[in-house]
C-alpha atoms as a PDB file:
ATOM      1  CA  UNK A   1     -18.451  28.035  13.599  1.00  0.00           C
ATOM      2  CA  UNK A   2     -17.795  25.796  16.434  1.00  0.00           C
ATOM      3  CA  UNK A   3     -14.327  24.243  16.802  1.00  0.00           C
ATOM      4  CA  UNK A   4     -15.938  21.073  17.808  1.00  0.00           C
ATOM      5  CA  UNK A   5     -17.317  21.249  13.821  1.00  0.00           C
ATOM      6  CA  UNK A   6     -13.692  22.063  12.757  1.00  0.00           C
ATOM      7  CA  UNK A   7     -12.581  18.987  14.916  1.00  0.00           C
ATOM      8  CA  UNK A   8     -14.971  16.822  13.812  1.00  0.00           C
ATOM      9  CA  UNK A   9     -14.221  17.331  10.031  1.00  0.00           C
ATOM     10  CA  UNK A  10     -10.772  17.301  10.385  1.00  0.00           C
ATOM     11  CA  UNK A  11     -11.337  13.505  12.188  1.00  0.00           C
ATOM     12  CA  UNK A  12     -13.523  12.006   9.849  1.00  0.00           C
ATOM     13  CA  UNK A  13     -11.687  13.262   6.737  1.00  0.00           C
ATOM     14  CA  UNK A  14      -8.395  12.045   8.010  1.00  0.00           C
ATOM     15  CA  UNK A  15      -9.994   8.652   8.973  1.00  0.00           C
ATOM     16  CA  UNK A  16     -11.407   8.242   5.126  1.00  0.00           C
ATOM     17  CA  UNK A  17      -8.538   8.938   4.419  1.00  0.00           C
ATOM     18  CA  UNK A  18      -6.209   6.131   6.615  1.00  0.00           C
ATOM     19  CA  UNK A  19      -9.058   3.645   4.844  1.00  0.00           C
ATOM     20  CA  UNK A  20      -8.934   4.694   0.878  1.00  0.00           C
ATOM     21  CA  UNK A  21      -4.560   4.354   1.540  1.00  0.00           C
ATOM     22  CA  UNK A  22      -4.445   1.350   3.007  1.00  0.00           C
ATOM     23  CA  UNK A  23      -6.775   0.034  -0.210  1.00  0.00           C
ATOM     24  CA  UNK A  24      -4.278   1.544  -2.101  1.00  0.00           C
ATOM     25  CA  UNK A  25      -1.288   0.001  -0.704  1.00  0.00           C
ATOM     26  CA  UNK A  26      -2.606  -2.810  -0.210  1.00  0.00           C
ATOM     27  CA  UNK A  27      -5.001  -3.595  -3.152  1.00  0.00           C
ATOM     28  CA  UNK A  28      -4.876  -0.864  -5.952  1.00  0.00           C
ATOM     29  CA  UNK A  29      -1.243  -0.205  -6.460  1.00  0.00           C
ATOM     30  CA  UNK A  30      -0.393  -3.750  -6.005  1.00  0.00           C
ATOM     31  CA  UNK A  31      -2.268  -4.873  -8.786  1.00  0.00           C
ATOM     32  CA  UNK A  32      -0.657  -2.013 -11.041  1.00  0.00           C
ATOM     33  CA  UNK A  33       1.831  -4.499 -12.295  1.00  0.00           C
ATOM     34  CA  UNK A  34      -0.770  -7.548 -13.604  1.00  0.00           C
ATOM     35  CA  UNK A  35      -2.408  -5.271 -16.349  1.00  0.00           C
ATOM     36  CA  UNK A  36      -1.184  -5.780 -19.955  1.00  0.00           C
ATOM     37  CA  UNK A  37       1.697  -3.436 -21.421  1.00  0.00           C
ATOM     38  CA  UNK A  38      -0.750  -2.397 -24.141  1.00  0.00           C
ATOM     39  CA  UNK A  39      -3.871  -1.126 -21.537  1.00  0.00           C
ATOM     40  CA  UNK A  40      -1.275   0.289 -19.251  1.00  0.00           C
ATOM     41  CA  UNK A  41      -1.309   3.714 -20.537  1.00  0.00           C
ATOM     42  CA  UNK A  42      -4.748   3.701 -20.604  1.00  0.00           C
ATOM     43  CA  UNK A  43      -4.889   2.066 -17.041  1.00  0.00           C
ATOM     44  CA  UNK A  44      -3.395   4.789 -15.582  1.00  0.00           C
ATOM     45  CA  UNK A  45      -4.582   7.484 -17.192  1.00  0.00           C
ATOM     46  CA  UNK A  46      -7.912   6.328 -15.694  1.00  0.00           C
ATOM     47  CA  UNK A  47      -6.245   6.166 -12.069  1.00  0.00           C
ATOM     48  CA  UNK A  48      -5.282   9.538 -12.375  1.00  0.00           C
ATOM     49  CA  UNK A  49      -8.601  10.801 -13.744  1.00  0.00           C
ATOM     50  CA  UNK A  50     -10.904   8.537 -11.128  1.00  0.00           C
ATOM     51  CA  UNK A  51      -9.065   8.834  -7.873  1.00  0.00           C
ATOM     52  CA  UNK A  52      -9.045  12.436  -8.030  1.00  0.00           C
ATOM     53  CA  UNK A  53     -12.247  13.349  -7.149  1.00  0.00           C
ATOM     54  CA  UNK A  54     -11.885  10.793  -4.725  1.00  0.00           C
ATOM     55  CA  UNK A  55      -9.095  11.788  -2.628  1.00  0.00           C
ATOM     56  CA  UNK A  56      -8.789  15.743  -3.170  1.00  0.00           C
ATOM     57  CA  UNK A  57     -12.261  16.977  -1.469  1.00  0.00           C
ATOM     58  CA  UNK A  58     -11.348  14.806   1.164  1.00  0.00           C
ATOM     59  CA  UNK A  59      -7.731  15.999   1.166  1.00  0.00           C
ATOM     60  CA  UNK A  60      -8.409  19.752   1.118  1.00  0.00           C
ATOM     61  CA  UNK A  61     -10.947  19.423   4.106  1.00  0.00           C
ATOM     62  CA  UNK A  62      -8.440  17.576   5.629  1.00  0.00           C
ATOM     63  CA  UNK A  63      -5.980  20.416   5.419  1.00  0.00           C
ATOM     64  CA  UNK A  64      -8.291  23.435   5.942  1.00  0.00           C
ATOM     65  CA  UNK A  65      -9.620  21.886   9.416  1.00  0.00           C
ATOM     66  CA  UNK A  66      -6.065  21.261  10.169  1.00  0.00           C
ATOM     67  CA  UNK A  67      -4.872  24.953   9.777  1.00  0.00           C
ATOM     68  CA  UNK A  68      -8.215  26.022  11.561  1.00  0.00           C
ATOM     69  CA  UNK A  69      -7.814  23.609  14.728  1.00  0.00           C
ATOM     70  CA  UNK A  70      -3.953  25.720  15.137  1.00  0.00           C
ATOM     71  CA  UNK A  71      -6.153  28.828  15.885  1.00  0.00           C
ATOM     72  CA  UNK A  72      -9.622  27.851  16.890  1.00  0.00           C
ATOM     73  CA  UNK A  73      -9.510  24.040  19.000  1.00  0.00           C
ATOM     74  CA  UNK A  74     -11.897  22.662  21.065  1.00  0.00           C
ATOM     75  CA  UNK A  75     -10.742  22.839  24.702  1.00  0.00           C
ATOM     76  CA  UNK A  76      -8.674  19.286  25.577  1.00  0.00           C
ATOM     77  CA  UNK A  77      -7.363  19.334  21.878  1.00  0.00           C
ATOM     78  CA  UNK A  78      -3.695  20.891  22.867  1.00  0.00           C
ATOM     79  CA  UNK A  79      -1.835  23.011  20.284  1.00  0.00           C
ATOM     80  CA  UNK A  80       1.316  20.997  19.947  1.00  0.00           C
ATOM     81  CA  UNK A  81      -0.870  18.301  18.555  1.00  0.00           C
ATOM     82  CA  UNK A  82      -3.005  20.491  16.248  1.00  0.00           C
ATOM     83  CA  UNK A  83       0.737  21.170  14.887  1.00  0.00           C
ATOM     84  CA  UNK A  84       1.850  17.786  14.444  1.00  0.00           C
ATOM     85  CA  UNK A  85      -1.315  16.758  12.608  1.00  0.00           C
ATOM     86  CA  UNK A  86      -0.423  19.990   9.966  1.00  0.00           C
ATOM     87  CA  UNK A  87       2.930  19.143  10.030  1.00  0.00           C
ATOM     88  CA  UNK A  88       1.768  15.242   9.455  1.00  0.00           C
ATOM     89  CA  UNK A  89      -0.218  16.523   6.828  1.00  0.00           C
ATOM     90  CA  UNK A  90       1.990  18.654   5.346  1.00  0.00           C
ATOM     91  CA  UNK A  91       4.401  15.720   5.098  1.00  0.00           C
ATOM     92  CA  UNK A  92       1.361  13.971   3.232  1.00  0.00           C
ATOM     93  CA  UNK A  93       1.090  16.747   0.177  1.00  0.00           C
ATOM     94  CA  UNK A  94       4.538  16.868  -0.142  1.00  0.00           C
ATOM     95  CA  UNK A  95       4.798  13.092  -0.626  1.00  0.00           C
ATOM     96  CA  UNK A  96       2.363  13.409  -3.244  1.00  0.00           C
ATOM     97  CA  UNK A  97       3.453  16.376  -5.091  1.00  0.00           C
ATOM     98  CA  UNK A  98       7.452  15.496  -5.260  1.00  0.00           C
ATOM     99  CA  UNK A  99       7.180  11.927  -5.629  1.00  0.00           C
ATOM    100  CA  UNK A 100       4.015  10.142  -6.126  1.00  0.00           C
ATOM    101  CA  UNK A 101       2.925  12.300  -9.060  1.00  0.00           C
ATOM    102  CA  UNK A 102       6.167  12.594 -10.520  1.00  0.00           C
ATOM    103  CA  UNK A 103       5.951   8.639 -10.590  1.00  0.00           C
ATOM    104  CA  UNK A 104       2.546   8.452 -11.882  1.00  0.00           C
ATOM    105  CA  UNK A 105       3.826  10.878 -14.740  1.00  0.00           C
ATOM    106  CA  UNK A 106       6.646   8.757 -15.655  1.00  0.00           C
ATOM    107  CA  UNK A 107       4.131   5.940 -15.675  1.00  0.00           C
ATOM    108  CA  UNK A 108       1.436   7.711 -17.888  1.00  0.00           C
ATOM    109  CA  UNK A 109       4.799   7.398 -20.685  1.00  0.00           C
ATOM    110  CA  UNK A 110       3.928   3.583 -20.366  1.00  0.00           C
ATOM    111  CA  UNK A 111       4.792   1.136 -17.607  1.00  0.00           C
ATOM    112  CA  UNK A 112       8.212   1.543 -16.059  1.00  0.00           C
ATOM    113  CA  UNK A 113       9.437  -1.044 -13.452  1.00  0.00           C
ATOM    114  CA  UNK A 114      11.832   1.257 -11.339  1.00  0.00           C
ATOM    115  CA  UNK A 115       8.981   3.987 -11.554  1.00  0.00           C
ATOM    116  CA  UNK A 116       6.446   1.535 -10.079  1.00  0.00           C
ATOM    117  CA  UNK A 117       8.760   0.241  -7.904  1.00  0.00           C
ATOM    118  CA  UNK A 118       9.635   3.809  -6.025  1.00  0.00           C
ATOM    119  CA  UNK A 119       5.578   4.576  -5.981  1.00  0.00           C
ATOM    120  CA  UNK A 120       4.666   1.719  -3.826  1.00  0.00           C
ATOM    121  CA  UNK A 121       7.563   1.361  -2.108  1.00  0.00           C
ATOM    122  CA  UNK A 122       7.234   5.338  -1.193  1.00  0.00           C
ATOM    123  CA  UNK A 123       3.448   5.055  -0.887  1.00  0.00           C
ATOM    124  CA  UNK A 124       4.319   3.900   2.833  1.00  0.00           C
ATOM    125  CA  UNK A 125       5.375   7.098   3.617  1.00  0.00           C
ATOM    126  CA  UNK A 126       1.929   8.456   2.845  1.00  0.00           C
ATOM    127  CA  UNK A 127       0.234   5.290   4.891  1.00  0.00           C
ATOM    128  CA  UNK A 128       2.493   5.675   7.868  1.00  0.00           C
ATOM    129  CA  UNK A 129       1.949   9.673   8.299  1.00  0.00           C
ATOM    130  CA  UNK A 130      -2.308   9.262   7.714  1.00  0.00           C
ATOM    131  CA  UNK A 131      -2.375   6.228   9.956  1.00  0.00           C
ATOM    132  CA  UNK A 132       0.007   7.679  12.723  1.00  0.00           C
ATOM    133  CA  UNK A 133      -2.771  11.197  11.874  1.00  0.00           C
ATOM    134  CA  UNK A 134      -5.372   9.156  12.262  1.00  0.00           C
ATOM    135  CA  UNK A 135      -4.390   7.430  15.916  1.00  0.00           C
ATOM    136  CA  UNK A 136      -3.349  10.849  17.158  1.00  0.00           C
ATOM    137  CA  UNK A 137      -7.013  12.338  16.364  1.00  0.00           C
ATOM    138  CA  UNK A 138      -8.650   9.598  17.631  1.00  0.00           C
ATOM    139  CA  UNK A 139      -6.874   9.603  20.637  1.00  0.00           C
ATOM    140  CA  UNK A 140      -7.931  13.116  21.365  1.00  0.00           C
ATOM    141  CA  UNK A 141     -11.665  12.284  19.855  1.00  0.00           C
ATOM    142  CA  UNK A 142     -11.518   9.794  22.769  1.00  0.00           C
ATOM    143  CA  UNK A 143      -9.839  12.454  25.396  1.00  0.00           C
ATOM    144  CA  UNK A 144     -12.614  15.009  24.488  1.00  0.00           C
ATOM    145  CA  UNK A 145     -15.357  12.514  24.127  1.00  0.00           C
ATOM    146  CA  UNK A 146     -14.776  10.587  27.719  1.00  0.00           C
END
């Protein structure tokens, strides 16, 4: 397959991807705190069920392109920053997978103020490393498009 396919991919899912986080941020997670302690459970139990298929396609596309750009890039995408977009990524699922879910578990036990506190607080880290992913691959959509 073409790497300019590969590239392509890898842009627009990261780029879906800077938009649905910034909702998040912004919008969803800051509204986790206004729903009633009896629906909360529920509440997020339905996060966690509807933003799945949601983010993970996207996600895994994301991070297949980005392993696939190391070895096959179009010519004008440089390797270093095929790297830093895995490494950016990589930075991503770890985010998710050592804090954000742990705090969405502790939250599924019923809302929990410190808990909520640490997931939007450490929900920038997510927001930084997509949007700082999502400059760096425009940048070079630009470089290769121009």
């Amino acid at each position: 397959m073409n790497a300019n396919i590969f590239f392509l991919l890898n842009l627009l899912s990261t780029w879906y991807l800077v938009g649905l986080i910034w909702m998040v941020q912004v919008v969803h997670y800051k509204m986790f705190d206004r729903v009633g302690t009896a629906e909360f459970v529920q509440y997020e139990a339905d996060h966690n069920r509807l933003i799945t298929p949601i983010v993970a396609p996207p996600m895994l596309i994301e991070l297949v392109t980005a392993c696939v750009l190391l070895a096959s890039a179009p010519p004008g995408f440089p390797r270093w920053a095929a790297w830093i977009g895995l490494i950016m990524c990589a930075i991503v699922w770890l985010t998710i997978f050592f804090v954000s879910v742990p705090c969405h578990n502790m939250l599924l036990g019923g809302f929990d103020p410190d808990a909520y506190r640490r997931l939007v607080n450490t929900n920038w880290i997510r927001t930084v490393f997509w949007t700082v992913r999502g400059v760096l691959m425009a940048y070079f959509a630009l470089r290769l498009t121009g």
